[in-house]
N, C-alpha and C. Protein backbone atom coordinates (compact mmCIF):
# COMPACT_ATOMS: atom_id res chain seq x y z
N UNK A 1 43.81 -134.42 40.15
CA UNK A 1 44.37 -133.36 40.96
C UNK A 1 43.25 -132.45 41.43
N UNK A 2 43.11 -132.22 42.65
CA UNK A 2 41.66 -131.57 43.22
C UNK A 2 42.20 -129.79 42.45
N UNK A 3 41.11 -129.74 42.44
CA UNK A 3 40.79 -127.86 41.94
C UNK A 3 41.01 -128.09 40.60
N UNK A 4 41.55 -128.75 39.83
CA UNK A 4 41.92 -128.05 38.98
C UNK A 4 40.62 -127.96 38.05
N UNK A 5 40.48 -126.59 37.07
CA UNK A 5 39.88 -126.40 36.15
C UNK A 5 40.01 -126.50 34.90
N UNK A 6 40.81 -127.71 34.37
CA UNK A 6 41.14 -127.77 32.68
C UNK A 6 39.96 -128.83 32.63
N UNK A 7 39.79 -128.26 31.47
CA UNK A 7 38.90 -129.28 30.63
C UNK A 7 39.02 -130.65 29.66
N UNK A 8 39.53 -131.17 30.77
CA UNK A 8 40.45 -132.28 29.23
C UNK A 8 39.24 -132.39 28.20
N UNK A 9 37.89 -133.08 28.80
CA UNK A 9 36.78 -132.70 27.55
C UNK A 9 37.53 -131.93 26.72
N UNK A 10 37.10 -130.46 26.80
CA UNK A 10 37.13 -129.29 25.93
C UNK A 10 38.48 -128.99 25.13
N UNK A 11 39.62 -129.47 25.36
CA UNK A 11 40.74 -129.75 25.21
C UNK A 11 40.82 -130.86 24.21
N UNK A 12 40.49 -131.55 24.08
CA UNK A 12 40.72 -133.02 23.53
C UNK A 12 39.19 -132.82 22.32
N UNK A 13 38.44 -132.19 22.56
CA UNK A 13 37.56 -132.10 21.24
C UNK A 13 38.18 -131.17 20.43
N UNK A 14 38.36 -130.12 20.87
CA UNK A 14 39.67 -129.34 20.40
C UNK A 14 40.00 -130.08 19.65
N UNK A 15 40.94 -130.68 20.43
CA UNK A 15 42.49 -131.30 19.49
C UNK A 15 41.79 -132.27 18.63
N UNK A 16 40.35 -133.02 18.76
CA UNK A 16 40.01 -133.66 17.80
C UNK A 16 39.09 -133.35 16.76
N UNK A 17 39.51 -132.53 16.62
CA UNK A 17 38.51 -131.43 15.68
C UNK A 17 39.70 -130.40 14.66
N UNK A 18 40.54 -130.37 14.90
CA UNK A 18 41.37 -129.55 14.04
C UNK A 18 42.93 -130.27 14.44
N UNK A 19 42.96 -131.84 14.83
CA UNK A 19 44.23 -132.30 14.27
C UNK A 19 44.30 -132.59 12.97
N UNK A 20 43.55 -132.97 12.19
CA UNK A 20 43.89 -133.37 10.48
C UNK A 20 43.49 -132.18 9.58
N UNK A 21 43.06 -131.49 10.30
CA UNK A 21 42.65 -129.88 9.56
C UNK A 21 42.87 -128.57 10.46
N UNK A 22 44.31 -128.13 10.64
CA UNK A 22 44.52 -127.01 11.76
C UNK A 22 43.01 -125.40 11.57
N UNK A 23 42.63 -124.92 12.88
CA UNK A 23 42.07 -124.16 13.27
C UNK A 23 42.11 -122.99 11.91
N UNK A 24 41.57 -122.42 10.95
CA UNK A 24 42.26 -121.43 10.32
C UNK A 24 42.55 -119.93 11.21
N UNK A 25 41.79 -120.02 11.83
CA UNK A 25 42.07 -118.93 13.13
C UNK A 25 43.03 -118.50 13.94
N UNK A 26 44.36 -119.46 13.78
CA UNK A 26 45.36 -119.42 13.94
C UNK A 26 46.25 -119.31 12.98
N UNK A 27 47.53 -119.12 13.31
CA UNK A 27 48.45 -118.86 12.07
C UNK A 27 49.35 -120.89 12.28
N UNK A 28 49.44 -120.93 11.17
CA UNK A 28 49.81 -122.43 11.27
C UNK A 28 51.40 -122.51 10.56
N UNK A 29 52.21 -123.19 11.52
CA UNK A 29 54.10 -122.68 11.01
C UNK A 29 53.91 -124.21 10.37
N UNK A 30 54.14 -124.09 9.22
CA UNK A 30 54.71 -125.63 8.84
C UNK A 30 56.15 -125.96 8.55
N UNK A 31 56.60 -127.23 8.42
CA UNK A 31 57.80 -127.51 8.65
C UNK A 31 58.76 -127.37 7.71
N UNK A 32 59.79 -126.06 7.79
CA UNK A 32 60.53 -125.62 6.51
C UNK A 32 62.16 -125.99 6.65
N UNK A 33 62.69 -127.12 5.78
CA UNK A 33 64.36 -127.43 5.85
C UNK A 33 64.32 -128.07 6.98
N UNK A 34 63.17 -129.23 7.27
CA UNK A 34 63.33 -130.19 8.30
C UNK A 34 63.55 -129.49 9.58
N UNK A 35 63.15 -128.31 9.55
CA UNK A 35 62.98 -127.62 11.15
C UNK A 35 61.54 -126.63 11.38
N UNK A 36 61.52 -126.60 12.96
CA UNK A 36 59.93 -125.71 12.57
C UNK A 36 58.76 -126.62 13.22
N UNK A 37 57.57 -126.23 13.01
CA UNK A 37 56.59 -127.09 12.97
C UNK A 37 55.34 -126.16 13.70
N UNK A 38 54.03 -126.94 13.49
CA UNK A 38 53.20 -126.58 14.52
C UNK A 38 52.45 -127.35 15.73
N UNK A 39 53.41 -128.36 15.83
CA UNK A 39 53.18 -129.02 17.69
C UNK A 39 52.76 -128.10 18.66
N UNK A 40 53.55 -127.38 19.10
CA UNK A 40 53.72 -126.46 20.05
C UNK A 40 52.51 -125.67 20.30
N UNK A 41 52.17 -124.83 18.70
CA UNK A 41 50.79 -124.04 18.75
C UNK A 41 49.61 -124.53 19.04
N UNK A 42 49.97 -125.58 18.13
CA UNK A 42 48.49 -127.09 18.36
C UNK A 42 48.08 -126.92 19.82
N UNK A 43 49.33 -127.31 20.54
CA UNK A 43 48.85 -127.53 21.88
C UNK A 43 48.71 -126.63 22.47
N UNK A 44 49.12 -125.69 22.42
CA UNK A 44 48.49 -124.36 23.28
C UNK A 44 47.51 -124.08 22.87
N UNK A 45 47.17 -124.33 21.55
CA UNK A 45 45.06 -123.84 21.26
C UNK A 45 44.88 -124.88 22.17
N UNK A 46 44.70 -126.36 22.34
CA UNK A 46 44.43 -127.38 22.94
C UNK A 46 44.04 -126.35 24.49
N UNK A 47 45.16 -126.46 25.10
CA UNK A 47 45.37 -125.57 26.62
C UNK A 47 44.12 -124.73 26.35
N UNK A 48 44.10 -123.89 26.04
CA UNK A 48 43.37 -122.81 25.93
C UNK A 48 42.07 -122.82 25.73
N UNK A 49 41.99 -123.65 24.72
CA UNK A 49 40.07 -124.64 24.64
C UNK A 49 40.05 -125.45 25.95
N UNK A 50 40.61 -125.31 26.74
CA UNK A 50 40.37 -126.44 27.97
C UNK A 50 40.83 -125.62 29.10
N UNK A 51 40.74 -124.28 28.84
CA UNK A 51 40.62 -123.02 29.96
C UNK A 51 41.80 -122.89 30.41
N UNK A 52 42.91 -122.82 30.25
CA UNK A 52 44.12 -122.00 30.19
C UNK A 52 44.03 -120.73 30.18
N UNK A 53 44.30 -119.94 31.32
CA UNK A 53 44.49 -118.75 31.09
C UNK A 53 45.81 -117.86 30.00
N UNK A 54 45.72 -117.29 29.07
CA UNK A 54 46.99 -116.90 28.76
C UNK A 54 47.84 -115.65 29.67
N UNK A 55 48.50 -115.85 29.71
CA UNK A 55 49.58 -114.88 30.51
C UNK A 55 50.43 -113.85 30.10
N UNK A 56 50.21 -113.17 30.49
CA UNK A 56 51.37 -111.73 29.45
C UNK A 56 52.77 -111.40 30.88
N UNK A 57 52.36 -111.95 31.96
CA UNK A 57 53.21 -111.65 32.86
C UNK A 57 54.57 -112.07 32.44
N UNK A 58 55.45 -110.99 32.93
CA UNK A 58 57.27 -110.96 32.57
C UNK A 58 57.98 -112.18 32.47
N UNK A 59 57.33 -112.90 33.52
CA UNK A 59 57.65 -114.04 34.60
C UNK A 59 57.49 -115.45 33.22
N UNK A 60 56.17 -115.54 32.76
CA UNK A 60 55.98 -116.42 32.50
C UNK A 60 54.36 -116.29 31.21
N UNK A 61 55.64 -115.55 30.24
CA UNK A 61 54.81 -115.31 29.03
C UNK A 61 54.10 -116.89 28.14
N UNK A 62 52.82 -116.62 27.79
CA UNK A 62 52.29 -118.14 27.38
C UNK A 62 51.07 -117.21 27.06
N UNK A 63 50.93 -116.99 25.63
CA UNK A 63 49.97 -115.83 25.06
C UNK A 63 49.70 -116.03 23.74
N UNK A 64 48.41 -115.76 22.52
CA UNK A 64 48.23 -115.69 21.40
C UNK A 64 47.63 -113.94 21.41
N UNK A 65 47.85 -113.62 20.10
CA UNK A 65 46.69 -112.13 19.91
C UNK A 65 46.75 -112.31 18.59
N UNK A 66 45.16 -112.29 18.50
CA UNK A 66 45.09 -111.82 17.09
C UNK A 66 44.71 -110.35 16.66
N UNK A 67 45.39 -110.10 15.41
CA UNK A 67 46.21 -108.51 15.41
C UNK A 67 45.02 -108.27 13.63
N UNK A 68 44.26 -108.55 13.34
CA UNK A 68 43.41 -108.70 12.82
C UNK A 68 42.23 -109.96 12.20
N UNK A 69 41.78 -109.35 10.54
CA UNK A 69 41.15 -110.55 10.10
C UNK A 69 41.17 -111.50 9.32
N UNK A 70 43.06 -111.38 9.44
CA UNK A 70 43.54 -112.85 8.98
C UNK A 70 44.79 -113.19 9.66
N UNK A 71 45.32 -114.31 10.06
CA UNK A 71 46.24 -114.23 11.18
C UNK A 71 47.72 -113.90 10.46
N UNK A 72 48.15 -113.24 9.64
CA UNK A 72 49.09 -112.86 9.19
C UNK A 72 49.75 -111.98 10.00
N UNK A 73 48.75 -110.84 10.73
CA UNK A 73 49.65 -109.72 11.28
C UNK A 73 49.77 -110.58 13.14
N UNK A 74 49.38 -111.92 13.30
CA UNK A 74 48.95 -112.13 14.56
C UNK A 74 50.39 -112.14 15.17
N UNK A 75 50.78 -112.66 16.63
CA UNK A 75 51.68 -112.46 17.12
C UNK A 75 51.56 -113.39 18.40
N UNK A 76 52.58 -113.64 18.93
CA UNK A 76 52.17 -114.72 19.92
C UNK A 76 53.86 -114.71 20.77
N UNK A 77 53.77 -115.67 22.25
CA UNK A 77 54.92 -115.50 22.99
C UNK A 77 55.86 -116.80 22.25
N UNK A 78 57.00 -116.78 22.71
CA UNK A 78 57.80 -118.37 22.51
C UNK A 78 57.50 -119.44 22.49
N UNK A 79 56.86 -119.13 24.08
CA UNK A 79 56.59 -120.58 24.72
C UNK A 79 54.92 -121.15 23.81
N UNK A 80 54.34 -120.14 23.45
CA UNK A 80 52.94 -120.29 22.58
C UNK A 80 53.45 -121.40 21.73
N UNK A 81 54.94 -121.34 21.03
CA UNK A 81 54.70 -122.17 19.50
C UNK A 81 55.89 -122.90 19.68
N UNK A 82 56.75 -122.78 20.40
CA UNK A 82 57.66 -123.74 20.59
C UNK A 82 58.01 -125.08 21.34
N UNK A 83 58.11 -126.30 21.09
CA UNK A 83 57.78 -127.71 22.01
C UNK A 83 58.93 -126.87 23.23
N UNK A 84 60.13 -126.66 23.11
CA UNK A 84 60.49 -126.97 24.29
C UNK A 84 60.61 -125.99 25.13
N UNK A 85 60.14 -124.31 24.59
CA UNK A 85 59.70 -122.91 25.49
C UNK A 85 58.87 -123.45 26.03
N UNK A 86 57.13 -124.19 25.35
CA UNK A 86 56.32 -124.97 26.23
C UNK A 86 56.64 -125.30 27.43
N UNK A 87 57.22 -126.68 26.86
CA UNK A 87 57.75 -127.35 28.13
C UNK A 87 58.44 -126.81 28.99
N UNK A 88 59.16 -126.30 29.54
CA UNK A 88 59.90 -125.28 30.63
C UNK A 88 58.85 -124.45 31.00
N UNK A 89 57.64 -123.88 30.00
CA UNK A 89 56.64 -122.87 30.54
C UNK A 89 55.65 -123.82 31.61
N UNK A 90 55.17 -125.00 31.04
CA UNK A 90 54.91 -126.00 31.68
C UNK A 90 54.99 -126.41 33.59
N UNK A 91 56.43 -127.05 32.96
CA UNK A 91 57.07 -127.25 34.16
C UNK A 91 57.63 -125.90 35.53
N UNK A 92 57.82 -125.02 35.33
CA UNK A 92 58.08 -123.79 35.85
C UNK A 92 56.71 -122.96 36.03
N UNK A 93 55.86 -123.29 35.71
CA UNK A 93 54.40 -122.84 36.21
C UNK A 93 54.04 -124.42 37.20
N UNK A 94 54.12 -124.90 36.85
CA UNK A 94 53.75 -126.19 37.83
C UNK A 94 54.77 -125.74 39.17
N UNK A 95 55.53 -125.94 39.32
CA UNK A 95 56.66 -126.03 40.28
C UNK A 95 56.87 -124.58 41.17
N UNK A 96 56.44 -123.60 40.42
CA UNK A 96 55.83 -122.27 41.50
C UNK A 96 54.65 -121.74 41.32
N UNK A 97 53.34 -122.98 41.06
CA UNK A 97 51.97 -122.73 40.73
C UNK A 97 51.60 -120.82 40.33
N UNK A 98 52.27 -120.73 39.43
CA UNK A 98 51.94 -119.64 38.57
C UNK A 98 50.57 -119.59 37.66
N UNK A 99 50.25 -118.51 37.32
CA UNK A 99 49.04 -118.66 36.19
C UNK A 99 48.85 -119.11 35.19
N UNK A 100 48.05 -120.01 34.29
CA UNK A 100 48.38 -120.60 33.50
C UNK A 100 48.64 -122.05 33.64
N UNK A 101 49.06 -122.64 32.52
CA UNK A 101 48.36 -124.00 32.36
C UNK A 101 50.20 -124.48 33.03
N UNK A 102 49.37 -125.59 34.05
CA UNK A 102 50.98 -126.07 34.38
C UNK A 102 50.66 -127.84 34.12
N UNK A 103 51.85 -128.15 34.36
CA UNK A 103 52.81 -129.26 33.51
C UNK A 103 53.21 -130.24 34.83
N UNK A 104 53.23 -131.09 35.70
CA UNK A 104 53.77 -131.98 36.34
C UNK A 104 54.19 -133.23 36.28
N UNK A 105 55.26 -133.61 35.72
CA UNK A 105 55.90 -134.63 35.10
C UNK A 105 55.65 -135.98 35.95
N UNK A 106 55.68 -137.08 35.43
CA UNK A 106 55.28 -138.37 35.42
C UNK A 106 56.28 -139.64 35.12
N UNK A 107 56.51 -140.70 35.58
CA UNK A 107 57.30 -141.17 34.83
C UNK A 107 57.02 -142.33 33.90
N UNK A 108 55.27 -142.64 34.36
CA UNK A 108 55.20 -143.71 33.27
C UNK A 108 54.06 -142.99 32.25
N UNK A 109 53.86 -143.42 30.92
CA UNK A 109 52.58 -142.87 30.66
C UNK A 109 51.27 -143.65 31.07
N UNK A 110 51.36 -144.84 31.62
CA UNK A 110 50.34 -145.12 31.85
C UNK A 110 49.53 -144.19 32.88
N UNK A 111 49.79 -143.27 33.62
CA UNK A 111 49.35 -142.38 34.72
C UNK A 111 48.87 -141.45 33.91
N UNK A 112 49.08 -141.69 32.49
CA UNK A 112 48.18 -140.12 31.88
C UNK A 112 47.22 -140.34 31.71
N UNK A 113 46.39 -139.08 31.35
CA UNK A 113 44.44 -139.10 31.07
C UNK A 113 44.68 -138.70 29.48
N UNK A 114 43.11 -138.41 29.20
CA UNK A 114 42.79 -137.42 28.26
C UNK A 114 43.45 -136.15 28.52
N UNK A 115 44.21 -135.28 27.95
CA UNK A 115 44.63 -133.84 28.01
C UNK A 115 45.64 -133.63 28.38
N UNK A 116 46.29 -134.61 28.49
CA UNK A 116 47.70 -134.42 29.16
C UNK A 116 48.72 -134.75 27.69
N UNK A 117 50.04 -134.19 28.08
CA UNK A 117 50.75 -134.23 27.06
C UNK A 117 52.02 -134.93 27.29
N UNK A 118 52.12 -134.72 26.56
CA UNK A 118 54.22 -136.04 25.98
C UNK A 118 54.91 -135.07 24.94
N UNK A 119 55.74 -134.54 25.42
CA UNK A 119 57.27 -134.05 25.02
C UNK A 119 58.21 -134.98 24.99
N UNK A 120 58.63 -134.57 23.36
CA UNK A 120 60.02 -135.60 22.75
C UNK A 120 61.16 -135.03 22.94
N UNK A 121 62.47 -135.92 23.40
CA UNK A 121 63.65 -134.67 23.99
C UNK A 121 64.51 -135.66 23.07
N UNK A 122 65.27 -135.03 22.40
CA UNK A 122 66.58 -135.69 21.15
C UNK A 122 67.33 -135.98 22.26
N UNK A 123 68.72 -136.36 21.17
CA UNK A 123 69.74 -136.99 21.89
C UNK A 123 70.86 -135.93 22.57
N UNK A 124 70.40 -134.74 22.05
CA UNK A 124 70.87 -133.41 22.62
C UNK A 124 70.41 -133.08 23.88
N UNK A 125 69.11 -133.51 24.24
CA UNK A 125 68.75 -132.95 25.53
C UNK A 125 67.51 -132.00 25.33
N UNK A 126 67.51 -131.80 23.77
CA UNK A 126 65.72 -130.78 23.63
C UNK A 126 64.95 -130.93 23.09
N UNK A 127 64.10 -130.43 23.93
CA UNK A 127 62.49 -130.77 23.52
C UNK A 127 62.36 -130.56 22.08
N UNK A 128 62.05 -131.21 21.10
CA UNK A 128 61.80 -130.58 19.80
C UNK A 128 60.37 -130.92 19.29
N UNK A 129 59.45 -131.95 20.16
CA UNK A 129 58.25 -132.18 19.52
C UNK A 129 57.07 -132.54 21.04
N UNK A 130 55.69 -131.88 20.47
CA UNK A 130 54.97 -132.29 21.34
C UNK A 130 53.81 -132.66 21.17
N UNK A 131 52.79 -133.71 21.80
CA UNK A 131 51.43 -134.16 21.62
C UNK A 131 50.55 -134.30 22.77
N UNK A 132 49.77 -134.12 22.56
CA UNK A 132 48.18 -134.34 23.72
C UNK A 132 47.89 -135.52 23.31
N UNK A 133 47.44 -136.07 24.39
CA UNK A 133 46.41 -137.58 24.55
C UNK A 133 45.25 -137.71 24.75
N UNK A 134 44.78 -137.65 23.32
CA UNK A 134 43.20 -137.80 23.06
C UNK A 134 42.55 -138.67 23.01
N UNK A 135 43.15 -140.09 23.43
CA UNK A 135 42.05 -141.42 23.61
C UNK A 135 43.00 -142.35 24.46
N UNK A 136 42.56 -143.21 24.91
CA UNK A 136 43.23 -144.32 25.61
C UNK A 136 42.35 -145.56 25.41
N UNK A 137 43.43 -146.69 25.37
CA UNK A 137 43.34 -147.82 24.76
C UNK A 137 43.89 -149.06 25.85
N UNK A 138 43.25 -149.53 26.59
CA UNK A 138 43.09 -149.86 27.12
C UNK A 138 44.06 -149.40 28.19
N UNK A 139 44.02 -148.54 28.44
CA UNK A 139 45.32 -147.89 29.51
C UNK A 139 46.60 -147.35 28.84
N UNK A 140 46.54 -147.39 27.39
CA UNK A 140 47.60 -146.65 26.38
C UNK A 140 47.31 -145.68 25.73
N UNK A 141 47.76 -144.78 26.22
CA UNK A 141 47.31 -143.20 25.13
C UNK A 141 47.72 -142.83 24.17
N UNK A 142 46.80 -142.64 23.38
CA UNK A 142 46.85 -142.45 21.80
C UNK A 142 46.83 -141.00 21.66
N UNK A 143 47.67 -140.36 20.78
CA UNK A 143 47.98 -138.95 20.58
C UNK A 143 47.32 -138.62 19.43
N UNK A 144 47.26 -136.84 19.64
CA UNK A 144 47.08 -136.30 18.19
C UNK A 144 48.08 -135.07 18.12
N UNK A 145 48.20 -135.00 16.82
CA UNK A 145 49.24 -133.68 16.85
C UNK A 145 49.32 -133.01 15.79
N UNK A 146 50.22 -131.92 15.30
CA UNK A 146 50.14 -131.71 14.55
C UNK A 146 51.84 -131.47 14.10
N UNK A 147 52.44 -131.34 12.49
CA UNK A 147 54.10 -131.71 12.52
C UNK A 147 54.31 -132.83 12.07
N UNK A 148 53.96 -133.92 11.83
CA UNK A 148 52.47 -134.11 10.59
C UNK A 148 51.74 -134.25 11.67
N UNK A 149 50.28 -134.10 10.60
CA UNK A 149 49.25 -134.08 11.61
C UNK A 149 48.27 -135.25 11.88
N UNK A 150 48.07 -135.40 13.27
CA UNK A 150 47.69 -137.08 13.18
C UNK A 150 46.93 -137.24 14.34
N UNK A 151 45.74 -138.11 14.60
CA UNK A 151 44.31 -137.96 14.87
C UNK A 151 44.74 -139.51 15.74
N UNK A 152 44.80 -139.27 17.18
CA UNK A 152 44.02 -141.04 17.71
C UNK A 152 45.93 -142.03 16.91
N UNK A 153 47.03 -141.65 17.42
CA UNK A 153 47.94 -142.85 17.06
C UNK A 153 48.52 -142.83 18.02
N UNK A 154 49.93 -143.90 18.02
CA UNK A 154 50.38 -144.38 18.84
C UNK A 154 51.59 -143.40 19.25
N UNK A 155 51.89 -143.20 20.70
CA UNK A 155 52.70 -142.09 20.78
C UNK A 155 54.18 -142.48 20.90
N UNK A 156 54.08 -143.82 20.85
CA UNK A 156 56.35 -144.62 21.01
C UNK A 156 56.51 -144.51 19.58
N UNK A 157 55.19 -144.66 18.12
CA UNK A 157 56.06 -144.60 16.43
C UNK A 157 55.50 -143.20 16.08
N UNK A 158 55.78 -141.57 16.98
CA UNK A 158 55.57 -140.84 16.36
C UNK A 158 57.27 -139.99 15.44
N UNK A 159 57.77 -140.14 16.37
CA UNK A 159 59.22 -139.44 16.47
C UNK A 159 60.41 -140.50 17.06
N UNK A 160 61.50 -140.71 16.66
CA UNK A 160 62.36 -141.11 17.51
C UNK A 160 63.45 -140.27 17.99
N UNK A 161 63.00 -140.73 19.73
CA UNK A 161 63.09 -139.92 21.39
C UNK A 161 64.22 -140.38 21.92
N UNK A 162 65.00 -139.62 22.23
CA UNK A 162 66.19 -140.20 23.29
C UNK A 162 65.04 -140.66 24.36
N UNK A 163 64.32 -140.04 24.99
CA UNK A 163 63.30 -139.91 26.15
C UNK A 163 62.12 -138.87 26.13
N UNK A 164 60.79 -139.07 26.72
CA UNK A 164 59.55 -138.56 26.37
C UNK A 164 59.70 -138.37 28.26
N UNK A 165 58.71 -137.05 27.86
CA UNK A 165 58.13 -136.44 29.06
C UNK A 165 56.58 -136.41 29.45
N UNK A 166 56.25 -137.21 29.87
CA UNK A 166 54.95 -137.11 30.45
C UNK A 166 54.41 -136.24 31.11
N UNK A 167 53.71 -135.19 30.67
CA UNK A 167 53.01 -134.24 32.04
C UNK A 167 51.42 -134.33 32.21
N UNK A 168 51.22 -134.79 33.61
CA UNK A 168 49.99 -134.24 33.83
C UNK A 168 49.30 -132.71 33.64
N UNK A 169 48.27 -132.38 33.45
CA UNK A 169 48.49 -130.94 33.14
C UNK A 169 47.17 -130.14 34.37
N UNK A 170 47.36 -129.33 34.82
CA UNK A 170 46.58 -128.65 35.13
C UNK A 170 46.18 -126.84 34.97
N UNK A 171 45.56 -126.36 35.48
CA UNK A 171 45.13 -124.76 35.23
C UNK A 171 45.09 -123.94 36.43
């Protein structure tokens, strides 16, 4: 996509650098009574190491702050830690090129790169899980994530998907 400025590089060392050991610099939600997780956050550090602007605008909050010098008091928007606030933040910044990291859906994954992501949608209709694509294999992208956390695997035996969302991503 011409202009754009994400770094899948910078993005994808990211994500391969603190998928089997999350960032401590962040606050990390792990998964409590089979709900929860930290997909969502994962990937917005991801975004953000790969030049995402964060956004505080009304419109289209997608933000971290850290509130001291341990992330206990930190604080962050919805769409920061949630797969499917993401995704809608995503797609709705793509679709009225807003600030911030946008999302343009795909329908095969073979059309993805490095840095682009895959949202899992249940049989309900919501997003509940998400991953970046940090390697490709011979034209098959291999994910990392975190929710468990997992380095370079296959992205059809992470979760079972009514249907996955492919987005290209840009900034």
């Amino acid at each position: 996509m011409d202009g754009n400025s994400y770094s899948r590089v910078n993005a994808v060392n990211y994500a391969i650098t603190y998928a089997l050991s999350p960032n401590p610099s962040y606050r990390y939600f792990p998964i409590i009574n089979n709900n929860g997780g930290d997909c969502a956050n994962f990937l917005s550090q991801c975004l953000k190491a790969g030049g995402a602007p964060m956004s505080f605008n009304a419109s289209n909050y997608w933000w971290y702050k850290h509130s001291g010098p341990n992330t206990k008091n930190d604080t962050w928007s919805v769409s920061w830690a949630v797969a499917h606030s993401l995704y809608w933040l995503l797609k709705v910044n793509g679709a009225k090129n807003l600030v911030g990291p946008k999302g343009f859906e795909v329908n095969n994954a073979g059309s993805l790169q490095i840095g682009d992501l895959i949202f899992y949608e249940d049989a309900n209709g919501a997003i509940f899980h998400s991953a970046i694509v940090t390697s490709m294999a011979n034209g098959y992208p291999l994910i990392s994530q975190h929710s468990f956390e997992a380095l370079n695997i296959s992205y059809e035996k992470t979760w079972e998907a009514k249907k996955m969302h492919f987005l290209k991503i840009k900034v």
